[in-house]
C-alpha atoms as a PDB file:
ATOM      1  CA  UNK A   1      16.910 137.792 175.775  1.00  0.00           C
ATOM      2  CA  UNK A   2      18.317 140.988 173.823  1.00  0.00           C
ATOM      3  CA  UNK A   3      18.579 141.523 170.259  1.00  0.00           C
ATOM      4  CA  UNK A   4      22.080 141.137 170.218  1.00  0.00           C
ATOM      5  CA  UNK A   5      22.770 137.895 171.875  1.00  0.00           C
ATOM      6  CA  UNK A   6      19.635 136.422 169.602  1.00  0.00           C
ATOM      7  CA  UNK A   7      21.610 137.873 166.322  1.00  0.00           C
ATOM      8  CA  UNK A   8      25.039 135.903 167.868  1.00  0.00           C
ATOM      9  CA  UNK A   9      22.875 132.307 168.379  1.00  0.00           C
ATOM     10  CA  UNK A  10      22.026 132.332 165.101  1.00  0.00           C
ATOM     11  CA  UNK A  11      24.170 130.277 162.622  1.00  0.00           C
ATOM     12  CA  UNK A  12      25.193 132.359 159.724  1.00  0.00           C
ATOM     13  CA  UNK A  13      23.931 131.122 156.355  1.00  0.00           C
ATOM     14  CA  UNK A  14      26.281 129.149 154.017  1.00  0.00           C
ATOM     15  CA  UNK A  15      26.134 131.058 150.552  1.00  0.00           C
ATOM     16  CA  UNK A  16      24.339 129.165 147.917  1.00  0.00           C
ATOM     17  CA  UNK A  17      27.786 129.178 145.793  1.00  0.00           C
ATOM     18  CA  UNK A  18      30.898 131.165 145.794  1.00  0.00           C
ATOM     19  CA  UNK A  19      33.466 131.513 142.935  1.00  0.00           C
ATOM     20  CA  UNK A  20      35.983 133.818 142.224  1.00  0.00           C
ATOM     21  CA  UNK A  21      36.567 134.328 138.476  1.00  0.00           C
ATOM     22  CA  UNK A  22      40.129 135.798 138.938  1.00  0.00           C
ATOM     23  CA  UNK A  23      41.554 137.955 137.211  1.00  0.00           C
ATOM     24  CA  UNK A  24      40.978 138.112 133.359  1.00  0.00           C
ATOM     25  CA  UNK A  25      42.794 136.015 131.010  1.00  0.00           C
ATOM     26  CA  UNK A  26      42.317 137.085 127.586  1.00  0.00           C
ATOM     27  CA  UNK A  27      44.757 139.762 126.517  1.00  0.00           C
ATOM     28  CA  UNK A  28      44.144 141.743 123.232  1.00  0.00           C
ATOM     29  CA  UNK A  29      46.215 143.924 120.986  1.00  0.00           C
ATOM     30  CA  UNK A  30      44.538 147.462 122.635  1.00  0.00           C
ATOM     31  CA  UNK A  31      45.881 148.234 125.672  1.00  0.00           C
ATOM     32  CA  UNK A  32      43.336 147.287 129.088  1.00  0.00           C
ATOM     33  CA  UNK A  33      41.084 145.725 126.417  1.00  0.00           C
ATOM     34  CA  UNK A  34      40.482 142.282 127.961  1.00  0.00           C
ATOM     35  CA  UNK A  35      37.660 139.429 128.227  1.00  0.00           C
ATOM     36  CA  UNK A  36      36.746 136.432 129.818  1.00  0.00           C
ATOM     37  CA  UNK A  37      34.316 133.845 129.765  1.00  0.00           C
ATOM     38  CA  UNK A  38      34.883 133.129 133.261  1.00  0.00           C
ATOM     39  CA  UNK A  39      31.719 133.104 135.482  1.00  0.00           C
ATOM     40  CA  UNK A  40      29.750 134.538 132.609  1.00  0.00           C
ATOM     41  CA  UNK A  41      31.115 136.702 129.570  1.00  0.00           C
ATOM     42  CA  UNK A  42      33.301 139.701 131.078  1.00  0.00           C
ATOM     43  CA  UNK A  43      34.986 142.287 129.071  1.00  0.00           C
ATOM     44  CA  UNK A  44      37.008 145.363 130.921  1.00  0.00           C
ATOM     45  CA  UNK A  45      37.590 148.974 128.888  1.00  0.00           C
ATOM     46  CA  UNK A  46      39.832 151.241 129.125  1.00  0.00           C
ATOM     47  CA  UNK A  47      38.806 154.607 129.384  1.00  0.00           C
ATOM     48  CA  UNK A  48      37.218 155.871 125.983  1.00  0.00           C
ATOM     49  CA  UNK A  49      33.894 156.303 124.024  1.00  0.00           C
ATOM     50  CA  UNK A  50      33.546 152.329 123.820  1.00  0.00           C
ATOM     51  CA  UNK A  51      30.467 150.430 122.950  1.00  0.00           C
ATOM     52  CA  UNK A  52      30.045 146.734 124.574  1.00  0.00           C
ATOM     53  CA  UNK A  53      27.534 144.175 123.051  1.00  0.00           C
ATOM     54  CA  UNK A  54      27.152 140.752 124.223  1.00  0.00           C
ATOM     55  CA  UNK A  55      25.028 138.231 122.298  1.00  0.00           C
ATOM     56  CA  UNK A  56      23.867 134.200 122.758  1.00  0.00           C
ATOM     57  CA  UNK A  57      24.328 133.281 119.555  1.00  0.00           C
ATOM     58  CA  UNK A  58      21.905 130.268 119.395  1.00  0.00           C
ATOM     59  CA  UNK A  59      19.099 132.362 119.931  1.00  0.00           C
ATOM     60  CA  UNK A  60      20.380 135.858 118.175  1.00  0.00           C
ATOM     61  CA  UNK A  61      19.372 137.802 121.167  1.00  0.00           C
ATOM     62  CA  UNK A  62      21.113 140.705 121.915  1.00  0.00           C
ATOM     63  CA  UNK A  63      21.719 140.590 126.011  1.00  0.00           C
ATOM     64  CA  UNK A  64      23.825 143.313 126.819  1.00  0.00           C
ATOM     65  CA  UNK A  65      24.553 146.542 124.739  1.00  0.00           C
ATOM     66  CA  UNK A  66      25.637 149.938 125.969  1.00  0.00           C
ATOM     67  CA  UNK A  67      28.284 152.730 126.557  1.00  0.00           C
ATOM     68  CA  UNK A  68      31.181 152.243 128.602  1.00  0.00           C
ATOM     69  CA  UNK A  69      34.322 154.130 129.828  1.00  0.00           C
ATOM     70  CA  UNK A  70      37.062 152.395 132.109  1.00  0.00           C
ATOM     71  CA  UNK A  71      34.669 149.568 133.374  1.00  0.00           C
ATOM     72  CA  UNK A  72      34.690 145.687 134.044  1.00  0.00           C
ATOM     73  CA  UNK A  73      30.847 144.553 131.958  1.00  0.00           C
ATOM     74  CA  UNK A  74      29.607 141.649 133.181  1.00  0.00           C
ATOM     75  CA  UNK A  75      26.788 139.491 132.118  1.00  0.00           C
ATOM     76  CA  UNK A  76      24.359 138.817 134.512  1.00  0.00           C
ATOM     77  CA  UNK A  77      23.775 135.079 133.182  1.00  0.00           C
ATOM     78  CA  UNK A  78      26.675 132.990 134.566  1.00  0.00           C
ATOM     79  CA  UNK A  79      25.762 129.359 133.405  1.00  0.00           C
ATOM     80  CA  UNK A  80      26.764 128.413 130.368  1.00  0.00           C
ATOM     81  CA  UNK A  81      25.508 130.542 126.706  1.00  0.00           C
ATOM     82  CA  UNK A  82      27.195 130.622 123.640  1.00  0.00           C
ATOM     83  CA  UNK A  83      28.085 134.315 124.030  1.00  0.00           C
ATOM     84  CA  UNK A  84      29.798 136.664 120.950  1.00  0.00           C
ATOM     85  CA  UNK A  85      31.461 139.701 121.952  1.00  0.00           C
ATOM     86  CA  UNK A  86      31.130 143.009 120.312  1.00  0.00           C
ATOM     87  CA  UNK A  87      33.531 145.929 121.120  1.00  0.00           C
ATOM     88  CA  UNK A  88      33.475 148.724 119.546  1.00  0.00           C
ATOM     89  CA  UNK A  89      35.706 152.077 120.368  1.00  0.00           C
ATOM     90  CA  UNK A  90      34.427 155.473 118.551  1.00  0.00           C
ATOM     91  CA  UNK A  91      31.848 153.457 116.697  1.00  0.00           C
ATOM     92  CA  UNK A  92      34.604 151.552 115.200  1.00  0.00           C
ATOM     93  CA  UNK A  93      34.598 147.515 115.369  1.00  0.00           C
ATOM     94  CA  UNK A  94      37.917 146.906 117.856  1.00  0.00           C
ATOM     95  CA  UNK A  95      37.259 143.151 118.772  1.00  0.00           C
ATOM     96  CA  UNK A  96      34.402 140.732 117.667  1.00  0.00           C
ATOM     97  CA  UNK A  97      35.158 137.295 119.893  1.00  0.00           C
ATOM     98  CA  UNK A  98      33.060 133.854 119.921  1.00  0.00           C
ATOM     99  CA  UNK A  99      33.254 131.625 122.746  1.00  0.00           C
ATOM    100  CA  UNK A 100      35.173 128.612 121.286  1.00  0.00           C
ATOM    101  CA  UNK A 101      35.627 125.812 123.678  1.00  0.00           C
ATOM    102  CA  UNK A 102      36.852 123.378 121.729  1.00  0.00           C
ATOM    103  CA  UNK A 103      40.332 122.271 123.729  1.00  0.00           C
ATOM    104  CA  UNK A 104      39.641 124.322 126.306  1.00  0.00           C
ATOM    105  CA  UNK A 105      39.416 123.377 130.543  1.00  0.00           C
ATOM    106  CA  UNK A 106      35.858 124.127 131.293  1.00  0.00           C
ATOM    107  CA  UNK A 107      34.871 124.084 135.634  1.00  0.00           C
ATOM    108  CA  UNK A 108      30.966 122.935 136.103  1.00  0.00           C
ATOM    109  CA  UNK A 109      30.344 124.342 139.633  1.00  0.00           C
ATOM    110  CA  UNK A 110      27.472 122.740 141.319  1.00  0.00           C
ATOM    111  CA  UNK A 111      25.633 124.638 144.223  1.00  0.00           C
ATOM    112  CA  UNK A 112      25.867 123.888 147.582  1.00  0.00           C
ATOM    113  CA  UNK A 113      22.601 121.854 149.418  1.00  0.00           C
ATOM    114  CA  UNK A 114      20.810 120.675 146.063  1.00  0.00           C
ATOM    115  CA  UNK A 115      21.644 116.942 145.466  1.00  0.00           C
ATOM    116  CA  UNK A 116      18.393 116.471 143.393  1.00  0.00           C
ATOM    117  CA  UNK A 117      19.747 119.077 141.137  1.00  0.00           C
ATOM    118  CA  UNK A 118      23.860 117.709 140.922  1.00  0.00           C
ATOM    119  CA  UNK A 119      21.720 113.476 140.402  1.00  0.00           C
ATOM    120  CA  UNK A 120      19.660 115.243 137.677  1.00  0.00           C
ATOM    121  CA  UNK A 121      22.328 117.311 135.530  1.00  0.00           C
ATOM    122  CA  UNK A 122      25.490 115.436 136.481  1.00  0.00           C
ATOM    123  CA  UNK A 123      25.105 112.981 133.009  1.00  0.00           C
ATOM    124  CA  UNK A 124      24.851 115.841 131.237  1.00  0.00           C
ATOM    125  CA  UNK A 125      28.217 117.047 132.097  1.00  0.00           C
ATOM    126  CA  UNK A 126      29.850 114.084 129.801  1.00  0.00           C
ATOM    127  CA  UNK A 127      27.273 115.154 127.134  1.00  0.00           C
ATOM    128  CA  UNK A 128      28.625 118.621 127.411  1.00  0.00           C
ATOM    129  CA  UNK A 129      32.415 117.843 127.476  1.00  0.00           C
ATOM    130  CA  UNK A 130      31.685 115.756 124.467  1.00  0.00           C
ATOM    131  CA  UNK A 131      29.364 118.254 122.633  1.00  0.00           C
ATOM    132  CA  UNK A 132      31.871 120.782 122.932  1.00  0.00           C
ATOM    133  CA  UNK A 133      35.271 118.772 122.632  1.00  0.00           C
ATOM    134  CA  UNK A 134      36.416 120.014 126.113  1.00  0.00           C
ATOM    135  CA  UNK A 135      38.130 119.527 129.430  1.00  0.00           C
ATOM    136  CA  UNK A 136      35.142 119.002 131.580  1.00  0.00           C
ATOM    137  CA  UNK A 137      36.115 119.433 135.770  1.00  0.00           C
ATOM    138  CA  UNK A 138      33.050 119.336 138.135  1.00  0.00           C
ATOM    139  CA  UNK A 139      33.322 121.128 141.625  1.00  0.00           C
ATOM    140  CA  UNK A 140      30.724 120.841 143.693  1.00  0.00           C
ATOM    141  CA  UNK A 141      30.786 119.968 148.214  1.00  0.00           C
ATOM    142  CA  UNK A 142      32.860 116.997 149.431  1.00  0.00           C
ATOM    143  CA  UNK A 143      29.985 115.642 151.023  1.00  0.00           C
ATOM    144  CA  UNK A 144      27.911 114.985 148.196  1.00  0.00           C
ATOM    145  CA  UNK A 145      31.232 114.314 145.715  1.00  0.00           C
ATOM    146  CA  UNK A 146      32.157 111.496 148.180  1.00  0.00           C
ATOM    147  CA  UNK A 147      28.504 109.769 146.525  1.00  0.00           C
ATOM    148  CA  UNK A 148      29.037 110.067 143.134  1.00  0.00           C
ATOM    149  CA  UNK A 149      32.967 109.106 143.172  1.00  0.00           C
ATOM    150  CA  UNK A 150      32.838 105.296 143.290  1.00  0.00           C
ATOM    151  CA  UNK A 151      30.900 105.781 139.963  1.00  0.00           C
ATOM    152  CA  UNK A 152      33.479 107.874 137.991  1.00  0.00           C
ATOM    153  CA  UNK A 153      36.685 106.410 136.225  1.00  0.00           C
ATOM    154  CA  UNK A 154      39.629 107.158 137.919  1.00  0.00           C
ATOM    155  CA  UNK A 155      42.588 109.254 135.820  1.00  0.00           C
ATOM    156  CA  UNK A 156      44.981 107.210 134.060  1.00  0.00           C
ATOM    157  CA  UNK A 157      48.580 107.010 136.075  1.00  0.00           C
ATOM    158  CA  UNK A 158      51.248 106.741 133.670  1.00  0.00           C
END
């Protein structure tokens, strides 16, 4: 058998999650200054001498901090951390930002093939939207949602 009909036989591997963040949806007085906490914290310069820091703030750690000129920073932990935002422009303070979301709608995305995981955390989406006095949406396949739906409350009609 060649190499190429083997390589066409072989079903291609679903990805263990896929999300697009869109595009980003905090505005801020400095023009193509902008942030997110979409998919992790993400903050987009214009270009400049800027200065991006990006902190959890229940642990005081420091997790990102560097230069940056006309770039999209993104931090490479996208599950949920109480980030704080530092930018700074010319060693100036332009925007300090806490994550606040108090009000806000909040997506928990559950992977794809890991039903242990979703039985094991899924109670402790409640004890987050509560914690946090949010709007708490969980996405996760339609195969394994169809399992757990029976349990929730259905939505008020009014």
């Amino acid at each position: 058998m060649s190499e190429q009909l083997k390589e066409e036989t072989i079903p291609a591997k679903k990805p263990y999650m896929v999300f697009d963040p869109g595009p980003l949806t905090c505005k801020t007085d400095t023009p193509g200054l902008e942030f997110d906490f979409n998919y992790g914290a993400r903050i987009k310069v214009p270009a400049g001498n800027w200065r991006v820091k990006i902190t959890d703030r229940d642990t005081i750690v420091t997790l990102y901090e560097a230069a940056a000129d006309n770039v999209l920073v993104t931090s490479t932990k996208k599950y949920y951390v109480n980030f704080g935002l530092e930018v700074y422009l010319d060693d100036k303070l332009v925007l300090q930002h806490d994550m606040e979301l108090k009000g806000k709608k909040v997506l928990i995305k559950y992977p794809v093939g890991t039903l242990g995981d979703i039985i094991a955390w899924f109670p402790y989406a409640q004890t987050f939207k509560d914690k946090h006095d949010c709007e708490v949406y969980c996405a996760m396949a339609p195969e394994i949602a169809g399992l757990f739906r029976p349990a929730l409350p259905r939505p008020s009609s009014h």
